[in-house]
Structures are given as C-alpha cells and as structure tokens.
N, C-alpha and C. Protein backbone atom coordinates (compact mmCIF):
# COMPACT_ATOMS: atom_id res chain seq x y z
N UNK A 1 98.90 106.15 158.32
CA UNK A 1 100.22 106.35 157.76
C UNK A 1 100.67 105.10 157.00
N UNK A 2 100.39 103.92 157.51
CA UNK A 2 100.98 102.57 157.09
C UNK A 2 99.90 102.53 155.40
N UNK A 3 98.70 102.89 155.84
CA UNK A 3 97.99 102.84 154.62
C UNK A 3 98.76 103.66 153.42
N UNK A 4 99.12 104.49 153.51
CA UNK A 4 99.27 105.76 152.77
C UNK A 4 101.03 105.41 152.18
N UNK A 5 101.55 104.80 152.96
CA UNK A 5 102.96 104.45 152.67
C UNK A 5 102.83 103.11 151.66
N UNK A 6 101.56 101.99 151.84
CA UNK A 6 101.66 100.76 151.03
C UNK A 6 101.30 101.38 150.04
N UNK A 7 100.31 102.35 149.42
CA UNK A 7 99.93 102.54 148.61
C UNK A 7 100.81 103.53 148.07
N UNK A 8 101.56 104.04 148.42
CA UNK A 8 102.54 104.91 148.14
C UNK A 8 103.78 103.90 147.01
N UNK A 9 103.79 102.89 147.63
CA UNK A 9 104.92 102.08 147.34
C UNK A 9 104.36 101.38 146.09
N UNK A 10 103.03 100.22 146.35
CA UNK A 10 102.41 100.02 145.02
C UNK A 10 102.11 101.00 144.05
N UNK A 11 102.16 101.71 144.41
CA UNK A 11 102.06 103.13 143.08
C UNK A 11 103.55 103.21 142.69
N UNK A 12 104.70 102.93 143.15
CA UNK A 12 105.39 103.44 142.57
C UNK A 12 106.06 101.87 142.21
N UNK A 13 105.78 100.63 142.61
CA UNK A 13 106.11 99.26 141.88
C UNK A 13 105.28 99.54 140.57
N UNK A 14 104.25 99.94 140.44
CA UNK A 14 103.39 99.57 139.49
C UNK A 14 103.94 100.32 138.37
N UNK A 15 104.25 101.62 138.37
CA UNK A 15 104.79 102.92 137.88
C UNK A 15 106.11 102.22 136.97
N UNK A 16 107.29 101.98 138.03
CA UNK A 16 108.34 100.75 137.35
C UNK A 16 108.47 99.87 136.33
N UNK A 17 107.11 98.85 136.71
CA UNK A 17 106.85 98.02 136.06
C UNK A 17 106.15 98.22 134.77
N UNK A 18 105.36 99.36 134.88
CA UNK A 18 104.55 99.93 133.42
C UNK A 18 106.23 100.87 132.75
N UNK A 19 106.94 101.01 133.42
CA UNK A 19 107.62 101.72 132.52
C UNK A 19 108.43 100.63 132.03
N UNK A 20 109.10 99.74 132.44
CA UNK A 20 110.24 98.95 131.87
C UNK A 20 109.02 98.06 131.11
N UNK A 21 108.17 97.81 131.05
CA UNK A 21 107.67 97.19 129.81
C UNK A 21 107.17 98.08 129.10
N UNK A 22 106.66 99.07 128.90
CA UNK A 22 106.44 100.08 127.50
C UNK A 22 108.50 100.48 127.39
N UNK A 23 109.09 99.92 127.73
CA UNK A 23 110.15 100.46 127.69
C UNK A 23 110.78 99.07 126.83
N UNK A 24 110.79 98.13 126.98
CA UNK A 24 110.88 96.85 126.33
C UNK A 24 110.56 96.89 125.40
N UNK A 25 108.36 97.17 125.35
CA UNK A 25 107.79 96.79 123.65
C UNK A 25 108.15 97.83 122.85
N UNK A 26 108.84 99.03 123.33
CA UNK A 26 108.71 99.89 122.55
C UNK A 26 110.07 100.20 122.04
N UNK A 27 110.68 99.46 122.47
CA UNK A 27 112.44 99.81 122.12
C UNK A 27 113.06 100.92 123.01
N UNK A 28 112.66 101.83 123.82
CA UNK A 28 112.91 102.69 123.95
C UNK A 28 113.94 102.53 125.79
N UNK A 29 115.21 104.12 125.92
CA UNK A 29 116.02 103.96 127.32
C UNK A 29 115.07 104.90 128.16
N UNK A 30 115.17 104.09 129.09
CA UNK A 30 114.34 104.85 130.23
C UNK A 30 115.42 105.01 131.56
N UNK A 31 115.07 106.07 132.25
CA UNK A 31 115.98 106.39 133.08
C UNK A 31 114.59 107.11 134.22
N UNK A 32 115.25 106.22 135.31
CA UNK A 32 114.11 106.10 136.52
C UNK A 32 115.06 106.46 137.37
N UNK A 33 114.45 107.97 138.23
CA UNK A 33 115.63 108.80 139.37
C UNK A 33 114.84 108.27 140.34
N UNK A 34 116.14 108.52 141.35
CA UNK A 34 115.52 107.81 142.52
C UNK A 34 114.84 109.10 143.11
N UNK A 35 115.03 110.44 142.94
CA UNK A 35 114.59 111.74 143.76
C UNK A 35 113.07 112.09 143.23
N UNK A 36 112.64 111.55 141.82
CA UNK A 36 111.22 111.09 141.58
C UNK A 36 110.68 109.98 142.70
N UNK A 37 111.48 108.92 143.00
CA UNK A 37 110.54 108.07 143.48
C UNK A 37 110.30 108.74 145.20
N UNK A 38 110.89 109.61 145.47
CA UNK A 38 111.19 110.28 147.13
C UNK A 38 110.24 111.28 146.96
N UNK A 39 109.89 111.65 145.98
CA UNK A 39 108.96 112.68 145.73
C UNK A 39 108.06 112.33 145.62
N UNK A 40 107.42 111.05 144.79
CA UNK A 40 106.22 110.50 145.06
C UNK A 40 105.75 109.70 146.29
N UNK A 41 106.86 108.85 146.84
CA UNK A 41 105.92 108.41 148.06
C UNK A 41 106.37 109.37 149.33
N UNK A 42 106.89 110.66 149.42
CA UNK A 42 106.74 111.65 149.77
C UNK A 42 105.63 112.66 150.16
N UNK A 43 104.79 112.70 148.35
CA UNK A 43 103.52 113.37 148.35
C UNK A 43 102.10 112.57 148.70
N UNK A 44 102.27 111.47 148.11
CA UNK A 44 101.74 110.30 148.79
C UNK A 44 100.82 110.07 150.05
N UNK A 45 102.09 109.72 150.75
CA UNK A 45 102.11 109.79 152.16
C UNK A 45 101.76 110.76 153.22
N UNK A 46 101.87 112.35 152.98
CA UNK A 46 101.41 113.65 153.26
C UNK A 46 100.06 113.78 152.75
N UNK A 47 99.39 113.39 151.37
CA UNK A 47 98.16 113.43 150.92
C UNK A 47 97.26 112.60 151.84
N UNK A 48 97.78 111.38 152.05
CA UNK A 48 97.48 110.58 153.35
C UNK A 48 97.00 110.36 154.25
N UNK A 49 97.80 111.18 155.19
CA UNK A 49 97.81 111.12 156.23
C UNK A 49 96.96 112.66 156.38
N UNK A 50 96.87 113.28 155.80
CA UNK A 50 96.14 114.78 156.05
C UNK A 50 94.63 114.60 155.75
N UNK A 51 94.75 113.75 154.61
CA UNK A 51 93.00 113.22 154.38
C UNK A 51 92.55 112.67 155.09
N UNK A 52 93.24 111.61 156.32
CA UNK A 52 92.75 110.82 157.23
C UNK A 52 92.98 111.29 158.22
N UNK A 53 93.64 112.86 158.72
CA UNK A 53 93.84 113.08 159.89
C UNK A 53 92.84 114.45 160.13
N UNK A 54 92.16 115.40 159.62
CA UNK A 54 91.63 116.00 159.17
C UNK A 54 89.97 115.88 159.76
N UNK A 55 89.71 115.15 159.12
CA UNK A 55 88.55 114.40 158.96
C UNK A 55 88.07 113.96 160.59
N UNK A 56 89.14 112.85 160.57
CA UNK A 56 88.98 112.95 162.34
C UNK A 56 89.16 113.71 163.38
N UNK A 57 90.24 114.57 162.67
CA UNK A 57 90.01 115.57 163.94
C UNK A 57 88.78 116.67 164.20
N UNK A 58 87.92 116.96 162.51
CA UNK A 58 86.67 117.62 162.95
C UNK A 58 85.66 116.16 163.75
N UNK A 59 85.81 114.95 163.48
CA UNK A 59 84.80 114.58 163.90
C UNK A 59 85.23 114.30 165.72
N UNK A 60 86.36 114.45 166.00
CA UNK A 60 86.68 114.04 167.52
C UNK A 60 86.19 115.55 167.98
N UNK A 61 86.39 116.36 167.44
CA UNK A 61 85.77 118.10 167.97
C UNK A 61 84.30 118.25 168.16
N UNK A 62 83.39 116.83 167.27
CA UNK A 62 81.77 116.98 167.72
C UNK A 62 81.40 116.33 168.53
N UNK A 63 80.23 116.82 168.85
CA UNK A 63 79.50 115.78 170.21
C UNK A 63 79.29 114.65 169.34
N UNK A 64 79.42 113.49 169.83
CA UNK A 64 78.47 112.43 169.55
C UNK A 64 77.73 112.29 168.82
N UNK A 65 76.58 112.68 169.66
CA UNK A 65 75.01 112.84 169.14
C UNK A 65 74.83 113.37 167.91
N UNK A 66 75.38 114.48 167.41
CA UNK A 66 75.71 115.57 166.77
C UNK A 66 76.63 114.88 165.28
N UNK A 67 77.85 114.01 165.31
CA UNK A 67 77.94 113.23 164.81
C UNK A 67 77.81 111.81 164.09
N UNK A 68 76.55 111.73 164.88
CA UNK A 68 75.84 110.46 164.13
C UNK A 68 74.18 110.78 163.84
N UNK A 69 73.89 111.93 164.04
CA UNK A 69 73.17 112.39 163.36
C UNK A 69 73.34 113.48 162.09
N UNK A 70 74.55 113.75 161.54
CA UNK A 70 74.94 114.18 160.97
C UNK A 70 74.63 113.56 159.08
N UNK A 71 74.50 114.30 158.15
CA UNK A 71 74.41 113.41 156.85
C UNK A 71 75.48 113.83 155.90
C-alpha cells in the first residue's frame, strides 16, 4: 500500500510539475482540480494494492514445493 501511495504521489508531483512548465514555455492557463488529483492517486493505489495482493494470495494458496518449482 505504502508503495502504491509513493508512487501514486510522484506521479502526480511529476504530472504538476510537467504541467506548470509546458504551462510557462508555452504561455498558456492551466487549471489543476483537485478531484483529478483524488482520482488519480485513488486509481493508483487500488491498481496497487490488487496487483500485489492477488498474486500473493494465489501463491499463499500453493504448497511450497509446488511453488518453487513452478516457472
């Protein structure tokens, strides 16, 4: 979760920061909602945590053996 939330967040500093400078060189008003940024580290964070929870839960459901002989 903590993973999925930092990267959630640098995605959306980075996002900011690419916009207010193409927003600078380019002359142009930009208008940044905050219910975009709730929505992205929202989806984020759910993409996340389901890719990393998933995964382990088929592998906590195998034997062992069965899982490390697996390819």
């Amino acid at each position: 979760m903590i993973l999925s939330l930092v990267g959630a967040f640098t995605g959306v500093a980075l996002g900011i920061a690419g916009t207010q400078a193409l927003a600078h060189f380019a002359d142009w008003q930009v208008i940044i909602k905050t219910e975009a940024i709730i929505i992205a580290v929202a989806s984020a964070s759910i993409v996340g945590v389901f890719f990393g929870w998933y995964p382990a839960r088929k592998a906590a459901r195998m034997a062992p053996i069965e899982a490390l002989r697996y390819e």
